[in-house]
N, C-alpha and C. Protein backbone atom coordinates (compact mmCIF):
# COMPACT_ATOMS: atom_id res chain seq x y z
N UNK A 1 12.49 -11.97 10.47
CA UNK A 1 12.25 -13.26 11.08
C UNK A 1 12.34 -13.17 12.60
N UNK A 2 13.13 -12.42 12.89
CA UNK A 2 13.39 -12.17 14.72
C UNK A 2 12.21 -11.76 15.52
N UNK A 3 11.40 -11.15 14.59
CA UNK A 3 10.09 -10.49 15.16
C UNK A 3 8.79 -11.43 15.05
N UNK A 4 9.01 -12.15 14.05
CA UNK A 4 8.43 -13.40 14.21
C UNK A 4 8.52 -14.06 15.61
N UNK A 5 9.51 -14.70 15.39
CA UNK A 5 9.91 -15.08 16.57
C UNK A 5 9.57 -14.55 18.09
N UNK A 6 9.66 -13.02 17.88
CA UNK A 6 9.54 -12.38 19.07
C UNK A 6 8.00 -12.61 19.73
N UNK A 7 7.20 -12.52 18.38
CA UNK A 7 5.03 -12.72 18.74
C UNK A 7 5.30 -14.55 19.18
N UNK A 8 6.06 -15.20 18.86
CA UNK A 8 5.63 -16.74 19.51
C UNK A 8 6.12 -16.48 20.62
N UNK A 9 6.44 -15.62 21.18
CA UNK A 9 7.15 -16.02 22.64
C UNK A 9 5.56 -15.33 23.86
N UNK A 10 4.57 -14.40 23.11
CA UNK A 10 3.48 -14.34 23.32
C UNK A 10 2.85 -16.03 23.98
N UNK A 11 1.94 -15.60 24.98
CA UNK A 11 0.85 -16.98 25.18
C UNK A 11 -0.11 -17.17 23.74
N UNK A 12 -0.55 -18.52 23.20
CA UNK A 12 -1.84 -18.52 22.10
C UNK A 12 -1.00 -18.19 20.85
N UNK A 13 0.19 -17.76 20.45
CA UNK A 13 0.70 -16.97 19.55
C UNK A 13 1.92 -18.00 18.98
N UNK A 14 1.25 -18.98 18.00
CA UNK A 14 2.07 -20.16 17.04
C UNK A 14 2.84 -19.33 16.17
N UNK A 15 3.40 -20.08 14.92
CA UNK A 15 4.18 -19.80 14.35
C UNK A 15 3.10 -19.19 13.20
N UNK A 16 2.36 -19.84 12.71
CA UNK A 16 1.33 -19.60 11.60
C UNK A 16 0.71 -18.55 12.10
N UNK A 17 -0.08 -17.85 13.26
CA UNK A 17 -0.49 -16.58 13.41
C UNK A 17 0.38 -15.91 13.08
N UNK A 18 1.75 -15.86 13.61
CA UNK A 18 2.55 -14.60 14.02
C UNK A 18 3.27 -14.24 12.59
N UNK A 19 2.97 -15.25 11.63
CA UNK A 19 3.47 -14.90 10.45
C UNK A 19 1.90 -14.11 9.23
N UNK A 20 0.62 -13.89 10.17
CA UNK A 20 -0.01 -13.81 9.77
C UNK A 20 -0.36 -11.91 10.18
N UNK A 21 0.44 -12.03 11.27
CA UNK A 21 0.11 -10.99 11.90
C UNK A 21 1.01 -10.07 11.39
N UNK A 22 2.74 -10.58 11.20
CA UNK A 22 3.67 -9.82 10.19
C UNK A 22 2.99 -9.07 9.12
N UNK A 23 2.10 -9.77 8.47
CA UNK A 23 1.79 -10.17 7.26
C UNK A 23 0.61 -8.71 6.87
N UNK A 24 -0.02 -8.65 8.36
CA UNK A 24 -0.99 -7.56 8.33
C UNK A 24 -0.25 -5.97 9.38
N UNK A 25 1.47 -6.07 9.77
CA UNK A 25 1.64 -4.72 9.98
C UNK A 25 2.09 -4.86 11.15
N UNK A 26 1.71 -5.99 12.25
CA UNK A 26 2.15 -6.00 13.52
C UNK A 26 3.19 -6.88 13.67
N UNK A 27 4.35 -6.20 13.96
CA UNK A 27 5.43 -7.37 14.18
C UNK A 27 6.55 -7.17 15.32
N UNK A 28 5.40 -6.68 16.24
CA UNK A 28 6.18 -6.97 17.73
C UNK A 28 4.83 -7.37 18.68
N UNK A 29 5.70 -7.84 20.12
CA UNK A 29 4.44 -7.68 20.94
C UNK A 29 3.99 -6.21 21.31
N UNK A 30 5.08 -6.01 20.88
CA UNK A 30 4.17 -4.12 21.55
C UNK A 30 3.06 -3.39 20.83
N UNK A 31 3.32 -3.77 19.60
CA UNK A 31 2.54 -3.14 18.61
C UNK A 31 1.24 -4.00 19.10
N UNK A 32 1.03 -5.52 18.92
CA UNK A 32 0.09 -6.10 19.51
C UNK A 32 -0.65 -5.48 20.61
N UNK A 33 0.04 -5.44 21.27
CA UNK A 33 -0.54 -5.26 22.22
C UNK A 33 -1.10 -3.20 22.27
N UNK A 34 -0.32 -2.41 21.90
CA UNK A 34 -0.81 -0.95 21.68
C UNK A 34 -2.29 -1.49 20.36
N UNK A 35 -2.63 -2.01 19.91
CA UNK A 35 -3.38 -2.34 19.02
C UNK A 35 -4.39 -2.82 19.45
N UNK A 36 -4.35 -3.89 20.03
CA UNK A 36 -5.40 -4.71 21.19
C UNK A 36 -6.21 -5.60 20.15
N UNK A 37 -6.40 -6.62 20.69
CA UNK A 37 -7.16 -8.08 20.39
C UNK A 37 -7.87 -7.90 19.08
N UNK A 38 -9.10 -6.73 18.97
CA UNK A 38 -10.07 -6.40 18.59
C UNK A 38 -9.33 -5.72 16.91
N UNK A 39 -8.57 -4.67 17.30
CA UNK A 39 -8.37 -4.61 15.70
C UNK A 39 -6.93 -5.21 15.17
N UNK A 40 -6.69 -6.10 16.03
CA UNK A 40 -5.27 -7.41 15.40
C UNK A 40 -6.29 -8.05 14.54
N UNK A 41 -7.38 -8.54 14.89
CA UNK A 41 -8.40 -9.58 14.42
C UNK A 41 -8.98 -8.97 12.99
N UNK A 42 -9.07 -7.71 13.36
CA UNK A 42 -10.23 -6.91 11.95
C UNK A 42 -8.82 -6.99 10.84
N UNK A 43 -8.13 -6.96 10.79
CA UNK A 43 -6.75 -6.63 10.21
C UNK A 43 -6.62 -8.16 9.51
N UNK A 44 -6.51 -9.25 10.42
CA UNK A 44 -6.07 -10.71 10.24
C UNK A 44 -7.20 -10.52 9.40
N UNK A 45 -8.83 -10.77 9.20
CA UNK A 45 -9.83 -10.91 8.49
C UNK A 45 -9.86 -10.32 7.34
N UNK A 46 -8.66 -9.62 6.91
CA UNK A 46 -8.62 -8.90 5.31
C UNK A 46 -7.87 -9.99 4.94
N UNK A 47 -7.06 -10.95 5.13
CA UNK A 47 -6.51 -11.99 4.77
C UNK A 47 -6.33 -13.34 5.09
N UNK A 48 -7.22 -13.41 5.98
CA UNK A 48 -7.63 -14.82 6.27
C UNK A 48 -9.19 -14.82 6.58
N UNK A 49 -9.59 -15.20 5.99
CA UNK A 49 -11.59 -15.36 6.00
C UNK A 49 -11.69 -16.53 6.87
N UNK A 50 -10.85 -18.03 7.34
CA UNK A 50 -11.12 -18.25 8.33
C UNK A 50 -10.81 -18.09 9.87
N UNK A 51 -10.53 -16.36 10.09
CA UNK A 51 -10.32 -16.04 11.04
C UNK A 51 -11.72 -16.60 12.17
N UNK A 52 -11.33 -16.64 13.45
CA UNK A 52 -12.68 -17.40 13.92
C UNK A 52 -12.40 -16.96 15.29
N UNK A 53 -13.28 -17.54 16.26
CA UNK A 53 -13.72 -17.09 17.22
C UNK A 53 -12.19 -17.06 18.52
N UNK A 54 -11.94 -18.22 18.36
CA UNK A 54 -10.67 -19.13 19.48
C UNK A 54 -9.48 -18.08 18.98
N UNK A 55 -9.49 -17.56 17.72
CA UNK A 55 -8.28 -17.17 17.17
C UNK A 55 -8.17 -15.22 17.99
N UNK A 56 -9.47 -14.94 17.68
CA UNK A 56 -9.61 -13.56 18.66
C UNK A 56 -9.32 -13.48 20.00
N UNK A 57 -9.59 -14.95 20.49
CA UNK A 57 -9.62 -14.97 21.84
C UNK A 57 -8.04 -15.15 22.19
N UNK A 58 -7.34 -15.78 21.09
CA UNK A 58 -5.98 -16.15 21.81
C UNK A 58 -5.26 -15.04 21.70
N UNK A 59 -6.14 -13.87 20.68
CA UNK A 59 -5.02 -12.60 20.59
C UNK A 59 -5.37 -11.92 21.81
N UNK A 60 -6.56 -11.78 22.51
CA UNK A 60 -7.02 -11.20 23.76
C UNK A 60 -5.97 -12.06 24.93
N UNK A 61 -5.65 -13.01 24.81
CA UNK A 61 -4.72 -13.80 25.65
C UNK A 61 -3.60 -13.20 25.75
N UNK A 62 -2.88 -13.56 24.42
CA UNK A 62 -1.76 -12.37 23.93
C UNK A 62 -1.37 -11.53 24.65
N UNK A 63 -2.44 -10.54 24.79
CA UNK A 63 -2.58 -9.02 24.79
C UNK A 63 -2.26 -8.67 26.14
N UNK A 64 -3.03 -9.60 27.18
CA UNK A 64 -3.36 -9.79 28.45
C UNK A 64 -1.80 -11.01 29.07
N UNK A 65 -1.31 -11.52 28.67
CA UNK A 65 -0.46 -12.41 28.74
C UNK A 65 -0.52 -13.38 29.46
N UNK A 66 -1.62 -13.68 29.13
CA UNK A 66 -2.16 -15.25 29.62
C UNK A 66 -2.70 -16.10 28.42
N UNK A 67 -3.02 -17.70 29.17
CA UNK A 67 -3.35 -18.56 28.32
C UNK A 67 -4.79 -17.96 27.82
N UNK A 68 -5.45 -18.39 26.89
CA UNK A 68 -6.76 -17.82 26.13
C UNK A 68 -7.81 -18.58 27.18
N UNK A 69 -7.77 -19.55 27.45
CA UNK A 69 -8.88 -20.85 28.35
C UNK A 69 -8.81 -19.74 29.45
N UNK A 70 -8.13 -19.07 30.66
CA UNK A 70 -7.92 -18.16 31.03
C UNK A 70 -8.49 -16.64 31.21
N UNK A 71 -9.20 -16.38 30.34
CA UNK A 71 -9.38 -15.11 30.13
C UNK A 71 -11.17 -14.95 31.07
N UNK A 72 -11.51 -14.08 31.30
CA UNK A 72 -13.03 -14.10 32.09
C UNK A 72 -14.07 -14.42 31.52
N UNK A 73 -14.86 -14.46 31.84
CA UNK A 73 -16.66 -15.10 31.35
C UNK A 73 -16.58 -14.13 30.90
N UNK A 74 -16.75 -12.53 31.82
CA UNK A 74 -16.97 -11.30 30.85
C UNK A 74 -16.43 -10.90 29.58
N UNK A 75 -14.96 -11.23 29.28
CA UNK A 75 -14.44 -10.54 28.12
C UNK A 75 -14.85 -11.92 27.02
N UNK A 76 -14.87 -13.15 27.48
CA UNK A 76 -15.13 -14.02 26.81
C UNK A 76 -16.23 -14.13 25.49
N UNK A 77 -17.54 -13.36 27.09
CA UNK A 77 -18.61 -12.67 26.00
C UNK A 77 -18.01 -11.61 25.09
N UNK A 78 -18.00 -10.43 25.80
CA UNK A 78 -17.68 -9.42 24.98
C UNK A 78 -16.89 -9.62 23.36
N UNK A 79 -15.90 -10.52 23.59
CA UNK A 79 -15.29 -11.52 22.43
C UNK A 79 -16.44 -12.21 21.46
N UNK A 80 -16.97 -12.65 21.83
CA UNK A 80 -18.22 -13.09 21.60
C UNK A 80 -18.74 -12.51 20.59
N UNK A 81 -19.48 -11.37 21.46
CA UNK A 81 -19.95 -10.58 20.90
C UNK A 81 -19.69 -9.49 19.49
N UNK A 82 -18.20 -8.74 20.06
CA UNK A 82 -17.48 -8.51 18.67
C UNK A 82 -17.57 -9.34 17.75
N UNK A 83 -16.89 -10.55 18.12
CA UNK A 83 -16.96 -11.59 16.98
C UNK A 83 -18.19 -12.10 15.91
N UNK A 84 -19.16 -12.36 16.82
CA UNK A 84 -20.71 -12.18 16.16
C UNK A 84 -20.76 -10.69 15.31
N UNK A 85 -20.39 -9.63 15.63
CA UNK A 85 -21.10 -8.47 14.77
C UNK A 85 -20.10 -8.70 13.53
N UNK A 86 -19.01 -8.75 14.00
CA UNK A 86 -18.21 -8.73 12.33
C UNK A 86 -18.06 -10.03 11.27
N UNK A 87 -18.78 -11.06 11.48
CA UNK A 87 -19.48 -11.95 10.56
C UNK A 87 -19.50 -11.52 9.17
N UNK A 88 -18.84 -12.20 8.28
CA UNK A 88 -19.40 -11.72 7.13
C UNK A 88 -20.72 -12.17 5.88
């Protein structure tokens, strides 16, 4: 539970992700963050199918330790973009 705790103290990072993120292997910010946005998300999507666009972006927030609204036009796309290819 402490490590729970520890991912809400993350920016973007509620109680319901961080128990989602336990759930798939990551249960610190470090690991989060050695992991990065991109495969926290591929990981979350084996167990939550409505993983979605805002939700990648707030782990890129996370990661970066800022708010998600925050993050650049560029990675925004790039987010984007990942997000578009892994559609199922």
């Amino acid at each position: 539970m402490t490590q729970i705790i520890a991912l809400t103290q993350l920016p973007n990072i509620g109680k319901v992700v961080s128990e989602k993120l336990f759930q798939v292997g990551i249960t610190t910010p470090e690991e989060l963050k050695a992991i990065g946005s991109e495969q926290a998300f591929i990981r979350l999507q084996t167990i939550d199918e409505t993983a979605c666009l805002s939700m990648l972006q707030a782990l890129e927030g996370a990661v970066q330790g800022i708010r998600w609204h925050n993050l650049s036009k560029e990675r925004k796309e790039e987010l984007r973009e990942f997000f578009n290819m892994r559609k199922i």
